[in-house]
N, C-alpha and C. Protein backbone atom coordinates (compact mmCIF):
# COMPACT_ATOMS: atom_id res chain seq x y z
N UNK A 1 0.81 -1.20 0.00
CA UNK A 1 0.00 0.00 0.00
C UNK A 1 0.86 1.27 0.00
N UNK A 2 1.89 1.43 0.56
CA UNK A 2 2.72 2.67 0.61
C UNK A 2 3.69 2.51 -0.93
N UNK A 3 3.51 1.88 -1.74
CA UNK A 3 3.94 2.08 -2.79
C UNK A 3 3.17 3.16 -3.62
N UNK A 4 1.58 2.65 -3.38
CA UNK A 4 0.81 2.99 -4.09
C UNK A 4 0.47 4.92 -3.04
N UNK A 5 0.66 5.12 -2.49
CA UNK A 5 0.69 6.43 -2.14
C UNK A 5 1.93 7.43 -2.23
N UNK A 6 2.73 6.78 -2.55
CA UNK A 6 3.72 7.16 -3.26
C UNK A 6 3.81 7.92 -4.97
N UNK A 7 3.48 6.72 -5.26
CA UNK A 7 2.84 6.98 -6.99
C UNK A 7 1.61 8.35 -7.04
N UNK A 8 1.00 8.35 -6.21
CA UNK A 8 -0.18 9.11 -5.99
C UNK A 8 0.46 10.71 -5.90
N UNK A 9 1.21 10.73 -5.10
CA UNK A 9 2.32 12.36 -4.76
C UNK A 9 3.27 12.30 -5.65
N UNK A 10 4.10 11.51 -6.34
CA UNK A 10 5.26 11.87 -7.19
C UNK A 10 3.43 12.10 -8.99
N UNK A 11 2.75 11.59 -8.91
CA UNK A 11 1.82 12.37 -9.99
C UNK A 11 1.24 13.45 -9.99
N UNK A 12 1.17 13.53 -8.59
CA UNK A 12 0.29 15.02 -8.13
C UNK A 12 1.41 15.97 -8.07
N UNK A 13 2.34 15.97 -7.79
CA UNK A 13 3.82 16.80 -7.93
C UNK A 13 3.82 17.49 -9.69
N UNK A 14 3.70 16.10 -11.07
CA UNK A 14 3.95 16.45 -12.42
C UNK A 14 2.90 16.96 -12.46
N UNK A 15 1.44 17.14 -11.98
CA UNK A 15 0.38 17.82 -12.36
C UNK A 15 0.55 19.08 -11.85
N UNK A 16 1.00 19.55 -11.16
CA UNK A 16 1.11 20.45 -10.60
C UNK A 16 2.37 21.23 -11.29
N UNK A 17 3.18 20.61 -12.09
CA UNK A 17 4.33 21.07 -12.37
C UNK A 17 3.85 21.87 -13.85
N UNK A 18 3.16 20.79 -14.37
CA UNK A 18 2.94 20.90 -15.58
C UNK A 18 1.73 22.39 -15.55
N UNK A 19 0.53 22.61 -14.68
CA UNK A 19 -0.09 23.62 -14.79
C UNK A 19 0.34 24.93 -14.06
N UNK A 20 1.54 24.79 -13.80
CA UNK A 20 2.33 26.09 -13.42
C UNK A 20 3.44 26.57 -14.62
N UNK A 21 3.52 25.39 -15.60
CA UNK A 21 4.89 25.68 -16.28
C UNK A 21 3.53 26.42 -17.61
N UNK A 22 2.37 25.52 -17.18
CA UNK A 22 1.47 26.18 -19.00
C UNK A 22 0.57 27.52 -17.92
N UNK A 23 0.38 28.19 -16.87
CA UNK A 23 0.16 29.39 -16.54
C UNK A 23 1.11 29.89 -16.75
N UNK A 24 2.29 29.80 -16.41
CA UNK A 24 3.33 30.71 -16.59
C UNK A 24 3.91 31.23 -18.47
N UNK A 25 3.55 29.93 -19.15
CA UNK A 25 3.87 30.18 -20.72
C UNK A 25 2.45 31.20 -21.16
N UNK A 26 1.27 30.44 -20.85
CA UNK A 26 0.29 31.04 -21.88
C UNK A 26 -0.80 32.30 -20.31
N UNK A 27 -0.50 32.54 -19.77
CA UNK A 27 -1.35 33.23 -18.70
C UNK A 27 -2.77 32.75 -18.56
N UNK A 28 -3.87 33.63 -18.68
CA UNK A 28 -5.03 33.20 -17.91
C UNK A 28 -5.56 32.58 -19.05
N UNK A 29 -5.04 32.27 -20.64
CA UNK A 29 -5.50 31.30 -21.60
C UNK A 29 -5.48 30.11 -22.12
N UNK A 30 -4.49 29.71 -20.65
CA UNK A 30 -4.03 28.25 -20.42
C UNK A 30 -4.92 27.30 -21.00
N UNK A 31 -6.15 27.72 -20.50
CA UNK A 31 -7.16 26.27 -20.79
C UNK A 31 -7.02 26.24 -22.33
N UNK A 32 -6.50 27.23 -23.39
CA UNK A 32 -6.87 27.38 -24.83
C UNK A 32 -5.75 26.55 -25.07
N UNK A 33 -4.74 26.61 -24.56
CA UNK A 33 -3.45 26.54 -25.55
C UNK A 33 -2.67 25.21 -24.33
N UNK A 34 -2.52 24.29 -25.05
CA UNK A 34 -1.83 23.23 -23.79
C UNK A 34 0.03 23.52 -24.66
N UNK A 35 0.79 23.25 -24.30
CA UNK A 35 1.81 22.59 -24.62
C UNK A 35 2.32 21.40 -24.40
N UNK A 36 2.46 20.84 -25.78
CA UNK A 36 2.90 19.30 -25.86
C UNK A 36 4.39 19.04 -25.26
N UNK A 37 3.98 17.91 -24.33
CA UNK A 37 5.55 18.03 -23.41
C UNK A 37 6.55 17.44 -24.49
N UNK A 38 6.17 16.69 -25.46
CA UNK A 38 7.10 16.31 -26.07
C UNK A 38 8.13 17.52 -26.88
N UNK A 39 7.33 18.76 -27.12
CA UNK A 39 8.33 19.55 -27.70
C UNK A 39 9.49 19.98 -27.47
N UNK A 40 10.23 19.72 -26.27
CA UNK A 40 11.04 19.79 -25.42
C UNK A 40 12.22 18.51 -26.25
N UNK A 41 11.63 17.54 -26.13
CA UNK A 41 12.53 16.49 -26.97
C UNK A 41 12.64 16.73 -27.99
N UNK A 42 11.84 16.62 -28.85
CA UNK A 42 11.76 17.11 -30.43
C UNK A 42 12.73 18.02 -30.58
N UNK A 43 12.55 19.65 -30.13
CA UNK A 43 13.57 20.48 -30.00
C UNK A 43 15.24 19.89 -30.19
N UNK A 44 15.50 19.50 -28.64
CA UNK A 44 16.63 19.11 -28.36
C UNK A 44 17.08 17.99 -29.25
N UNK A 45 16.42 17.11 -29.97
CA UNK A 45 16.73 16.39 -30.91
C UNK A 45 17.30 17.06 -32.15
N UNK A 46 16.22 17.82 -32.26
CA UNK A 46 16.90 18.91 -33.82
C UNK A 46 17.88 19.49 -33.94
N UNK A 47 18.41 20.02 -32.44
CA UNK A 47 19.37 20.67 -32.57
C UNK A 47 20.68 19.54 -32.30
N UNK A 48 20.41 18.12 -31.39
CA UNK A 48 21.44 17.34 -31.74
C UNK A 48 21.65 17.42 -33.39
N UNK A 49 21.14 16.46 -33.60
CA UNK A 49 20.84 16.51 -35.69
C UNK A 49 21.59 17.80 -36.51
N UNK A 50 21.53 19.04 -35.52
CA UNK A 50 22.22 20.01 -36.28
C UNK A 50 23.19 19.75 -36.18
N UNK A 51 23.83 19.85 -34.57
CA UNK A 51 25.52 19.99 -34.49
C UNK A 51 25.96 18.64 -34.97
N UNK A 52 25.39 17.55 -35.33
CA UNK A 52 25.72 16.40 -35.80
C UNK A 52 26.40 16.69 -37.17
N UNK A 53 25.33 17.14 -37.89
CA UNK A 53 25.36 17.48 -39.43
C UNK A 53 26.61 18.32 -39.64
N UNK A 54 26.30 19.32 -38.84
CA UNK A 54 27.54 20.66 -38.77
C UNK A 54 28.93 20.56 -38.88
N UNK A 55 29.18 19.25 -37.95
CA UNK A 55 30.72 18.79 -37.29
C UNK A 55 30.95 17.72 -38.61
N UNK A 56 30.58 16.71 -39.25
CA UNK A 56 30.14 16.00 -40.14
C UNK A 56 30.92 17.03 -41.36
N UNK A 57 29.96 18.16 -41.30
CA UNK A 57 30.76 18.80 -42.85
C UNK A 57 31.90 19.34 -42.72
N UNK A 58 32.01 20.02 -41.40
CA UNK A 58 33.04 20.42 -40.84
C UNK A 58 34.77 19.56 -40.78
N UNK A 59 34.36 18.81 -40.50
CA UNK A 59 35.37 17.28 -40.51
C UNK A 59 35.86 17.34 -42.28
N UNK A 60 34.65 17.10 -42.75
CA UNK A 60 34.95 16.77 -44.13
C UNK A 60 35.60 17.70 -45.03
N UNK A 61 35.22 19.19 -44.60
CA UNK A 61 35.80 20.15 -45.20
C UNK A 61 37.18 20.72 -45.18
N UNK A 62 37.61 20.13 -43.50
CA UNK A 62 38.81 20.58 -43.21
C UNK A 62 40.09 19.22 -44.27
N UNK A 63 39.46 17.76 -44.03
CA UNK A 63 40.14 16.94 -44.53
C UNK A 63 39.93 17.65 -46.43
N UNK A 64 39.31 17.69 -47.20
CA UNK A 64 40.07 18.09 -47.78
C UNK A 64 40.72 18.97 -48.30
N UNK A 65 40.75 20.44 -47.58
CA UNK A 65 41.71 21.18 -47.59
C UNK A 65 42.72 21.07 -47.29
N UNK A 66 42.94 19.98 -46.69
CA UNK A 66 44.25 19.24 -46.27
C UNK A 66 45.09 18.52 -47.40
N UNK A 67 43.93 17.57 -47.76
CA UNK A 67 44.46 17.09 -49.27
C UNK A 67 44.76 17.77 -50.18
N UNK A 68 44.16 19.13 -50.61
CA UNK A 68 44.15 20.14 -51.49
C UNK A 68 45.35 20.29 -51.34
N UNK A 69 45.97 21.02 -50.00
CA UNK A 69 47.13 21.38 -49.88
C UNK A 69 48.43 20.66 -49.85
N UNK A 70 48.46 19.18 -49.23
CA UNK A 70 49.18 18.28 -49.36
C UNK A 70 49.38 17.70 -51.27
N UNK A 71 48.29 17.92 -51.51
CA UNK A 71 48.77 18.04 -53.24
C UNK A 71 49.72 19.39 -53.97
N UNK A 72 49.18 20.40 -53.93
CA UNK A 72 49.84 21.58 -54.24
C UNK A 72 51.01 21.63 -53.87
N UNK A 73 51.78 21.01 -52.98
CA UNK A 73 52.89 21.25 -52.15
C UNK A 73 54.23 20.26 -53.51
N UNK A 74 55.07 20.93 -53.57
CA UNK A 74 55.72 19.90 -53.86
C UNK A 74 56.62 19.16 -53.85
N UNK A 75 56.74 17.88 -54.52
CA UNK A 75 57.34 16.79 -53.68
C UNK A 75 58.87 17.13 -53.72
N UNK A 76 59.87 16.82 -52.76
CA UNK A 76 61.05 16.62 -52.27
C UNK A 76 61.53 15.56 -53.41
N UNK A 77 62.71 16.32 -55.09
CA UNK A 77 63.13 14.88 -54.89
C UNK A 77 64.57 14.81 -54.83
N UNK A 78 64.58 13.72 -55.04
CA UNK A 78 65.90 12.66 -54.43
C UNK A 78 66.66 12.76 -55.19
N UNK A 79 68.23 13.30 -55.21
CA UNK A 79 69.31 12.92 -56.32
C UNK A 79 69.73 11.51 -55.92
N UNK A 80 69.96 11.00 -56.41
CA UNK A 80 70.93 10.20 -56.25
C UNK A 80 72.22 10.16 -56.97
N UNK A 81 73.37 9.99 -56.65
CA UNK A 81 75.02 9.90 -56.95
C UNK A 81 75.34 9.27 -56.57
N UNK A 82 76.50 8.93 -57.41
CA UNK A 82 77.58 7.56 -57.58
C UNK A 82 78.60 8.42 -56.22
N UNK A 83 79.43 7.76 -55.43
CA UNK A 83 80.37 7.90 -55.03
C UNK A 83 81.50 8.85 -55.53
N UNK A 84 81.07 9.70 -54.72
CA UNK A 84 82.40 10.63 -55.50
C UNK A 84 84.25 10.55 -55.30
N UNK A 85 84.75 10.41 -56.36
CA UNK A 85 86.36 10.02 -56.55
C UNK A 85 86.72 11.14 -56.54
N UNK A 86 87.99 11.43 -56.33
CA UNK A 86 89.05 12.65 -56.53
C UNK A 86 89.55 12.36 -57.69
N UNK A 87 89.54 13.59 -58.63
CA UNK A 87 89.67 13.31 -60.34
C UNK A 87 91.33 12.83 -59.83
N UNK A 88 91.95 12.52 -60.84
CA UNK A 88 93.65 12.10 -60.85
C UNK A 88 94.38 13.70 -61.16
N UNK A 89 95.24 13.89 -60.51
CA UNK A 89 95.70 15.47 -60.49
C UNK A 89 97.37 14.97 -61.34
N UNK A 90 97.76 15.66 -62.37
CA UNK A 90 99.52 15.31 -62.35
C UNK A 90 99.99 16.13 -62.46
């Protein structure tokens, strides 16, 4: 039984939460206008999804300006030579 009066106050707590958070958004037209609690997630989802997307192009854009530039650059090359002798002097 004290489970169940439990459940009873942690609901009466979100009801109470919830018609102070929609007086405080919409004033004395509350009863007109509810807000869907889910918009809160939705939101915060979209904007994950943004900075997702964002960092994503971001990443991609920097790699290949990297490549861009690691191409343009150019390459180091290599002589190679025979052993050098001292000509014969007389």
């Amino acid at each position: 039984m004290s489970g169940n009066y439990g459940t009873q106050v942690i609901e009466s707590v979100a009801v109470r939460r919830r018609r102070l958070r929609e007086a405080w958004l919409f004033g004395a037209e509350r009863a007109k206008n509810t807000l869907n609690e889910q918009t809160g997630k939705v939101l915060a989802s979209v904007m994950i999804g943004a900075v997702a997307c964002a960092g994503c192009a971001g990443v991609s854009y920097f790699k290949s300006a990297q490549a861009k530039e690691e191409k343009e650059q150019p390459t180091p090359t290599q002589t190679t030579s025979g052993p050098v002798s001292p000509s014969p002097s007389k």
